[in-house]
N, C-alpha and C. Protein backbone atom coordinates (compact mmCIF):
# COMPACT_ATOMS: atom_id res chain seq x y z
N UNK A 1 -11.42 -3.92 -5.83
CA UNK A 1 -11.63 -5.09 -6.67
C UNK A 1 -11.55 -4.73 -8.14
N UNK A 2 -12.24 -3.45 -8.53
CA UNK A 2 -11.93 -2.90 -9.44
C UNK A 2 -10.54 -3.20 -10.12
N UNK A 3 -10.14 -2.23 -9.64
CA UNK A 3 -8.31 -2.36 -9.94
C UNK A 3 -7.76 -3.65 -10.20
N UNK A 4 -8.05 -4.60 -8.94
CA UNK A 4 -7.34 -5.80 -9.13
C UNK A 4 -7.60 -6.32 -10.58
N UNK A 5 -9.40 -6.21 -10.67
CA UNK A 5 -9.00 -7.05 -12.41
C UNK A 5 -8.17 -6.60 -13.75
N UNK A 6 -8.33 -4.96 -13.44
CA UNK A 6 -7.50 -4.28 -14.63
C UNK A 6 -6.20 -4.50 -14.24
N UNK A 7 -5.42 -5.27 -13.36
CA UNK A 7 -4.26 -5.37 -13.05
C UNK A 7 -3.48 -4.42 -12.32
N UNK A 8 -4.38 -3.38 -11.78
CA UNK A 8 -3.65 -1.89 -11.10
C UNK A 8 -3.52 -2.38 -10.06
N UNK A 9 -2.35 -2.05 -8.86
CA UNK A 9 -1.65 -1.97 -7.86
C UNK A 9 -1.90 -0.61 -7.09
N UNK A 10 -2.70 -0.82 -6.36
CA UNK A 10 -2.91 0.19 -5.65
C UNK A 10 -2.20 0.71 -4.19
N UNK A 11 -1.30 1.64 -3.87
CA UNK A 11 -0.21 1.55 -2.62
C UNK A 11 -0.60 2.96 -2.08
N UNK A 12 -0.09 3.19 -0.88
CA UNK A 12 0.04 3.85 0.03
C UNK A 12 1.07 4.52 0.54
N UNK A 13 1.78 5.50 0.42
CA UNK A 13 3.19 6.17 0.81
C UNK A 13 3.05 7.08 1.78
N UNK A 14 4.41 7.23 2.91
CA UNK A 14 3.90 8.80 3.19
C UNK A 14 2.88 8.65 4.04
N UNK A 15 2.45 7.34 4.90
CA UNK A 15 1.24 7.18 5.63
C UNK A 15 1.16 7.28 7.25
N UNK A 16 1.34 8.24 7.78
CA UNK A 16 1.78 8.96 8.92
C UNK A 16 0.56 7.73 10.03
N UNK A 17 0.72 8.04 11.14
CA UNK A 17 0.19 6.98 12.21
C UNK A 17 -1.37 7.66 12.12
N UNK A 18 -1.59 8.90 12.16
CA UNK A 18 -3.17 9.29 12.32
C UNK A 18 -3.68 8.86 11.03
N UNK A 19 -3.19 8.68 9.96
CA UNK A 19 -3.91 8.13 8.52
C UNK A 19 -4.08 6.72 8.34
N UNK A 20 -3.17 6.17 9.19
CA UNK A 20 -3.03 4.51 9.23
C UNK A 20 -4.15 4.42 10.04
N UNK A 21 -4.53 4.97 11.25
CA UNK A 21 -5.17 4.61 12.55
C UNK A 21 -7.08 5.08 11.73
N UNK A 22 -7.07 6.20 10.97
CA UNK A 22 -8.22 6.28 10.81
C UNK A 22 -8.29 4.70 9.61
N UNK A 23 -7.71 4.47 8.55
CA UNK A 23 -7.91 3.72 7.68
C UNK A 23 -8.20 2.29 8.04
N UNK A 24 -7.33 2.31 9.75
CA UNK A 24 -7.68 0.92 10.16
C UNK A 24 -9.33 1.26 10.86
N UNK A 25 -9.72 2.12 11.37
CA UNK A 25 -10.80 2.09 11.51
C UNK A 25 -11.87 2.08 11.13
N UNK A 26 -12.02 2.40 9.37
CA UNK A 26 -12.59 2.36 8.44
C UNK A 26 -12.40 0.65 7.86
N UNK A 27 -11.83 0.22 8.13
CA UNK A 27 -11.56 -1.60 8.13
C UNK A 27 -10.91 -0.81 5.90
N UNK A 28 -10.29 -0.01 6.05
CA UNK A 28 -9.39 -0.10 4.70
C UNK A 28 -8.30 -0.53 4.63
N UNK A 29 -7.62 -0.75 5.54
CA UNK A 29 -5.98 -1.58 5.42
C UNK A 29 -6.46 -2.47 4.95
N UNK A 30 -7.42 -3.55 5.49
CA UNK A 30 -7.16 -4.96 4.95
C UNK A 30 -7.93 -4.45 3.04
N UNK A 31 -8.71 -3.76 2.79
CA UNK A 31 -8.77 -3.51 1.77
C UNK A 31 -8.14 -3.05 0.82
N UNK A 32 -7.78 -2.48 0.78
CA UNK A 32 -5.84 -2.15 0.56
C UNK A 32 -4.76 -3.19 0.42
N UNK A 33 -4.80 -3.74 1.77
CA UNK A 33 -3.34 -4.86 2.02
C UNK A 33 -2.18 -4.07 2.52
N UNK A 34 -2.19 -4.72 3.99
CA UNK A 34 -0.94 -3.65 4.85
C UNK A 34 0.16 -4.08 4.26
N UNK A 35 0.45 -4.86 3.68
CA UNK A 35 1.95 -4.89 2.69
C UNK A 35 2.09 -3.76 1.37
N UNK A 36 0.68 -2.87 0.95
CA UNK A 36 1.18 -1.96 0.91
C UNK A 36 0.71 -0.81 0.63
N UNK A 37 1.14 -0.50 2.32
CA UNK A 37 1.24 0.74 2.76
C UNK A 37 2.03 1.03 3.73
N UNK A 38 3.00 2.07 3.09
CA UNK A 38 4.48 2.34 3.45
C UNK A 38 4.53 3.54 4.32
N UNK A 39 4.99 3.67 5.47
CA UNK A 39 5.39 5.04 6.22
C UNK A 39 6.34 5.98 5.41
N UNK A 40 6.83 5.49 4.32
CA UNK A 40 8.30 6.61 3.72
C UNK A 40 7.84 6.29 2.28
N UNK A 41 8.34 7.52 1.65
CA UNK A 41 8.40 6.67 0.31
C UNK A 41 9.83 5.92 -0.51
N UNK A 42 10.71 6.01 -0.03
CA UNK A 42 11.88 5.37 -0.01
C UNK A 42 11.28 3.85 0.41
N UNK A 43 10.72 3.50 1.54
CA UNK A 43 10.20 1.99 1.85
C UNK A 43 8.95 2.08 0.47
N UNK A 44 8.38 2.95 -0.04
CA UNK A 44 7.73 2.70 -0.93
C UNK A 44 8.84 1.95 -2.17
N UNK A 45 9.55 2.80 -2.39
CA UNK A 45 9.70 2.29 -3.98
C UNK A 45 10.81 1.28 -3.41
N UNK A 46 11.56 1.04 -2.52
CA UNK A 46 11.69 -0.10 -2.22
C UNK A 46 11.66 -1.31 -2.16
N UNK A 47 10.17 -1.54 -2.02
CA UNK A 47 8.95 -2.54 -2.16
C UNK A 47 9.05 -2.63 -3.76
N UNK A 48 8.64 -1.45 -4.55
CA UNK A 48 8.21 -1.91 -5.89
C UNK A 48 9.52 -2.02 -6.93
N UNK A 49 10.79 -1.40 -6.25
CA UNK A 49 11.97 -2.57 -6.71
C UNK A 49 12.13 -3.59 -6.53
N UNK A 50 11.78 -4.34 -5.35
CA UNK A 50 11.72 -5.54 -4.80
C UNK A 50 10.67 -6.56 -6.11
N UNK A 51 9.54 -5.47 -5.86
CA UNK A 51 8.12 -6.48 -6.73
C UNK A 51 8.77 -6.52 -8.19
N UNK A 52 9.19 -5.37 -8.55
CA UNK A 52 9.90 -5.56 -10.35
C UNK A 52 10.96 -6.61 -10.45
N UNK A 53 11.99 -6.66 -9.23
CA UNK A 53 12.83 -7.30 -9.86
C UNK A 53 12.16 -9.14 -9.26
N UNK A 54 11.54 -9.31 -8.73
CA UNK A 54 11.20 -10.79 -8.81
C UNK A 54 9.56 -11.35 -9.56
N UNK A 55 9.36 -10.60 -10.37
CA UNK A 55 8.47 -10.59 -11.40
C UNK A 55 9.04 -11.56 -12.73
């Protein structure tokens, strides 16, 4: 919540299935937001070409 007000974007790259699986068990994806957190980082910056260019 922090972040959100200073306007920081906080993401996830590089997030292999045992890091996803503990984070979902920690109930942090939805804290986070599974839109983003990326298995590659290619699907990372992907995404934040996507987010720049329709900004």
């Amino acid at each position: 919540r922090e972040l959100t007000r200073r306007g920081v974007v906080f993401a996830l790259a590089r997030v292999k299935q045992d890091l996803l699986d503990d984070l979902e068990a920690y109930g942090l994806v939805e804290s986070v937001g599974r839109e983003l957190i990326f298995p590659t980082l290619p699907t990372a910056v992907a995404a934040y070409r996507e987010w720049c260019r329709t900004r």
